[in-house]
N, C-alpha and C. Protein backbone atom coordinates (compact mmCIF):
# COMPACT_ATOMS: atom_id res chain seq x y z
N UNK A 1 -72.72 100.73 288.07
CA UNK A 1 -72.35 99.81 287.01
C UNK A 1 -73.05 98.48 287.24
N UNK A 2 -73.76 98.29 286.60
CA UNK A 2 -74.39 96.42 286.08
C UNK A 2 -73.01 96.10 286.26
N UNK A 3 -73.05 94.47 287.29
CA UNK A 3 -72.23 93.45 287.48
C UNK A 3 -73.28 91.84 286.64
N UNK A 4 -72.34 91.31 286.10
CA UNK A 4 -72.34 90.31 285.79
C UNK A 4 -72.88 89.31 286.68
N UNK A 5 -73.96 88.01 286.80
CA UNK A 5 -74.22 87.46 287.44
C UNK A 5 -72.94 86.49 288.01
N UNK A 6 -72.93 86.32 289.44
CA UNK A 6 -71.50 85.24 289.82
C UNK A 6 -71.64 84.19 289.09
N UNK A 7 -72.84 83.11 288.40
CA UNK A 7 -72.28 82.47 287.89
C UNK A 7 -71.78 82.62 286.47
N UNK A 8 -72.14 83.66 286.07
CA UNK A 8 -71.56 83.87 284.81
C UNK A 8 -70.36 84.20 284.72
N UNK A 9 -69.85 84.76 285.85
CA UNK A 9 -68.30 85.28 286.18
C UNK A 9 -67.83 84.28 286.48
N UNK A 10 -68.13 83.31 287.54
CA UNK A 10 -67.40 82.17 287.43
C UNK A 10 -66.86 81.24 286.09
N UNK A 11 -68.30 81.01 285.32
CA UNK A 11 -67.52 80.48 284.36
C UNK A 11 -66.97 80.88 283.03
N UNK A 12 -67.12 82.21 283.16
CA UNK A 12 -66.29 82.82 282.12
C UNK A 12 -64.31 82.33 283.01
N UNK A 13 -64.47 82.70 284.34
CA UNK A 13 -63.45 83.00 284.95
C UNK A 13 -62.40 80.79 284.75
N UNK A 14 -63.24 80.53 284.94
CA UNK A 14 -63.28 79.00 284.68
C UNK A 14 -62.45 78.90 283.24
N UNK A 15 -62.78 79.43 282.30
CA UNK A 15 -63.15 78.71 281.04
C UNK A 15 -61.89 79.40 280.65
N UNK A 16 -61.24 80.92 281.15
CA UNK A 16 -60.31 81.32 280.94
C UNK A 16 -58.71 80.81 281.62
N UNK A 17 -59.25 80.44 282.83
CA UNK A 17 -58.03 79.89 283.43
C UNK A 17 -57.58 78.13 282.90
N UNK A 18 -58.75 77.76 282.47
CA UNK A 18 -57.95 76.27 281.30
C UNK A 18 -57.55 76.92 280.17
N UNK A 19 -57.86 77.53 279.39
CA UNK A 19 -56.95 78.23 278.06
C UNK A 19 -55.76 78.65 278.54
N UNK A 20 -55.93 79.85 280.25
CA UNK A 20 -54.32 79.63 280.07
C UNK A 20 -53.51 78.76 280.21
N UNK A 21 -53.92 77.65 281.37
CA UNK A 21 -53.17 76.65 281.68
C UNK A 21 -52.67 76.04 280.49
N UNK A 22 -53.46 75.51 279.65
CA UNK A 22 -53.18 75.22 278.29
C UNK A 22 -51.86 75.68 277.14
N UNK A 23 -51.95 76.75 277.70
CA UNK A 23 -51.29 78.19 277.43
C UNK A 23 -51.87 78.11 275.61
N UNK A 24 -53.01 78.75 276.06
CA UNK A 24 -53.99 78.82 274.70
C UNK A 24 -53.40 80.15 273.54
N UNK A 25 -53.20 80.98 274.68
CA UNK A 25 -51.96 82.23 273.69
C UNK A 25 -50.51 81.53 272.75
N UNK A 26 -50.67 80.49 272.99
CA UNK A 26 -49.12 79.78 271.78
C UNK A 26 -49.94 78.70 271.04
N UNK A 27 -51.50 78.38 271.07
CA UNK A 27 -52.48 77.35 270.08
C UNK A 27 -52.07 77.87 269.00
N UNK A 28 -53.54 76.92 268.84
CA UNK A 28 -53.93 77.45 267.29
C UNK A 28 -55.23 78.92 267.64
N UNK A 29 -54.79 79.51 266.10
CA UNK A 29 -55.44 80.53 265.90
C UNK A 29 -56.90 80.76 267.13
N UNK A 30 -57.68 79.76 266.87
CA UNK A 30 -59.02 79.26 267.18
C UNK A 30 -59.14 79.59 268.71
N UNK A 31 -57.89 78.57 269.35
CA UNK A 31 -57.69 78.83 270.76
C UNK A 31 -57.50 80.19 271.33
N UNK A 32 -56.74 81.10 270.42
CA UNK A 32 -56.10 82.33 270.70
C UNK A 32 -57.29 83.25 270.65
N UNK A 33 -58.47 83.18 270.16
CA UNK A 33 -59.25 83.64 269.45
C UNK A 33 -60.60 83.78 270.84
N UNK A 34 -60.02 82.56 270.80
CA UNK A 34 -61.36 82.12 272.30
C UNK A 34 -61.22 82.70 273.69
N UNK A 35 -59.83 82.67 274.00
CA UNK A 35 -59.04 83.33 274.62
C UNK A 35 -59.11 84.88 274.52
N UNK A 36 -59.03 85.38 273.70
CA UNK A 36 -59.28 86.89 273.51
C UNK A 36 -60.79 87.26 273.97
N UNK A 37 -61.71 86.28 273.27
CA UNK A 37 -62.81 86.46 273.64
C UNK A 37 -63.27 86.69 274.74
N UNK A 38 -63.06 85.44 275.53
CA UNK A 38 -63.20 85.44 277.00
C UNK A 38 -62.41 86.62 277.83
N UNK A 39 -61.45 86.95 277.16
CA UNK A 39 -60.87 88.82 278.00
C UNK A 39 -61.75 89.58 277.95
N UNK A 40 -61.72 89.83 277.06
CA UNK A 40 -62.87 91.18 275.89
C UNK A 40 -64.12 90.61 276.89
N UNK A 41 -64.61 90.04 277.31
CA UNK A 41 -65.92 89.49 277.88
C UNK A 41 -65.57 90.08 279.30
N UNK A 42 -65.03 89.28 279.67
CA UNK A 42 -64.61 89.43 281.50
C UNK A 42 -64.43 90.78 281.29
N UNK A 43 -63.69 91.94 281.10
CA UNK A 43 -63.28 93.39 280.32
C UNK A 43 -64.46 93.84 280.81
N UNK A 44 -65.52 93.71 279.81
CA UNK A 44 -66.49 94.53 279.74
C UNK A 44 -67.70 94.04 280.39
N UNK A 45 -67.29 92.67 281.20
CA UNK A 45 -68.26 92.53 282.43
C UNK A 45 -68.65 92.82 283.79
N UNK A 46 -67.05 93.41 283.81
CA UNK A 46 -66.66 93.67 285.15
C UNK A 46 -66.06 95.40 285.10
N UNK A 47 -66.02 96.25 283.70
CA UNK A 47 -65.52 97.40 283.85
C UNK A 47 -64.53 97.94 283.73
N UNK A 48 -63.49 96.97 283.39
CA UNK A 48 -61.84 97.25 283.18
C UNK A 48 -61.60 97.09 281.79
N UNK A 49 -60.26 96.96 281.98
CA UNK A 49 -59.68 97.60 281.17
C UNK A 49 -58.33 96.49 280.09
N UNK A 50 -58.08 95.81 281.55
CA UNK A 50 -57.08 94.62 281.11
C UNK A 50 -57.58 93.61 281.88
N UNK A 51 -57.12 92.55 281.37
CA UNK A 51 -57.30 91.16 282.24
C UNK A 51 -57.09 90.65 283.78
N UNK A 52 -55.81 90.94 283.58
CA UNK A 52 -55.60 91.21 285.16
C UNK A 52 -56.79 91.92 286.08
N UNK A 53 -56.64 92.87 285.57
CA UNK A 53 -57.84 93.46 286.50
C UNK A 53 -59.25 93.28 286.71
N UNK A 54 -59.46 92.80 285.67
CA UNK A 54 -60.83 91.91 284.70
C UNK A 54 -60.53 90.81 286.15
N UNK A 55 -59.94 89.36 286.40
CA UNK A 55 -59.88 88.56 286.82
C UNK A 55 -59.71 88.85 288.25
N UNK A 56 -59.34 90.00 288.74
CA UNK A 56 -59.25 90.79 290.17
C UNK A 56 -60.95 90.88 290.26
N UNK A 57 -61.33 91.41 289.72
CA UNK A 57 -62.73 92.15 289.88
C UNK A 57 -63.55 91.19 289.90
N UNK A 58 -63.63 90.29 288.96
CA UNK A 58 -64.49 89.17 288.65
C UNK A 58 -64.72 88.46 290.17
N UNK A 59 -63.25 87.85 290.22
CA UNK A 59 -63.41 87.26 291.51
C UNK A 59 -63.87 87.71 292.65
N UNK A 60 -63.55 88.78 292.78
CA UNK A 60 -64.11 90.07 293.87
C UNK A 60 -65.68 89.82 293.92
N UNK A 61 -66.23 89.47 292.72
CA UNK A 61 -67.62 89.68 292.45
C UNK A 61 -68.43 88.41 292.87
N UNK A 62 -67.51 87.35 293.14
CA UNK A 62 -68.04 85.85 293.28
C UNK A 62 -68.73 86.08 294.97
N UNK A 63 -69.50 85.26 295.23
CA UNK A 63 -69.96 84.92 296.61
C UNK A 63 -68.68 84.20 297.18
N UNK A 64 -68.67 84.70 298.83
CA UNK A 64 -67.69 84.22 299.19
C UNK A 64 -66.53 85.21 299.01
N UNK A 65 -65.99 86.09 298.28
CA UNK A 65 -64.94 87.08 298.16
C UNK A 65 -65.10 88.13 299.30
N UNK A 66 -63.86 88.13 299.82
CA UNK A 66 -64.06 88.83 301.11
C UNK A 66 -64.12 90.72 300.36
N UNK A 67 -64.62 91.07 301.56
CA UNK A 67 -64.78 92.63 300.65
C UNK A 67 -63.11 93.46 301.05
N UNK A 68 -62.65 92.57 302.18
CA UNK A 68 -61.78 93.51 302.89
C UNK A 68 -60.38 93.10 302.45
N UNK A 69 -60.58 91.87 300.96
CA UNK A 69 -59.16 91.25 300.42
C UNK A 69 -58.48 92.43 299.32
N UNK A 70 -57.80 92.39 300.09
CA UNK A 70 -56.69 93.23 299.23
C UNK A 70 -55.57 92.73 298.02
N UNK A 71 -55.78 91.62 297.53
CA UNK A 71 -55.08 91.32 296.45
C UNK A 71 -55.18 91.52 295.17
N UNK A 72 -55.61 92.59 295.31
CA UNK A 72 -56.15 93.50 293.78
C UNK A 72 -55.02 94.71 293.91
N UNK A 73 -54.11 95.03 295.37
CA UNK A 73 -53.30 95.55 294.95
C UNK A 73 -51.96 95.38 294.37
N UNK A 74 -51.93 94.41 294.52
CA UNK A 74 -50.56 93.53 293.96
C UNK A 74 -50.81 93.16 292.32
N UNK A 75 -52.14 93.17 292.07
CA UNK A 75 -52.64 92.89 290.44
C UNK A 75 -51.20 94.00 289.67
């Protein structure tokens, strides 16, 4: 499987975690929209299926992610 370049994962991964903080899922339409986007992106950048796992993987994929971290089982 083609991986996404880290910095592109980063700032997809970036750009998603201020929408949630935001909590961009209760915006406006626009926000919600952008937000989806950026799933649907991370999704099909990384091979999954849902977000969660999308944002497991992603990070997994960054430089610096240990190979031997296991917090993808708790996802």
């Amino acid at each position: 499987m083609l991986m996404a370049h880290p910095v592109v994962l980063r700032n997809l991964i970036e750009q998603y975690d201020a929408l949630r903080v935001l909590h961009a899922e209760e915006g406006s339409s626009q926000a919600r929209q952008r937000m989806d986007d950026l799933a649907y992106t991370l999704c099909v950048s990384t091979g999954t299926g849902d977000i969660d796992t999308a944002l497991v993987a992603a990070r997994h994929g960054l430089p610096g992610a240990r190979p031997d971290d296991d917090s993808w089982l708790s996802a």
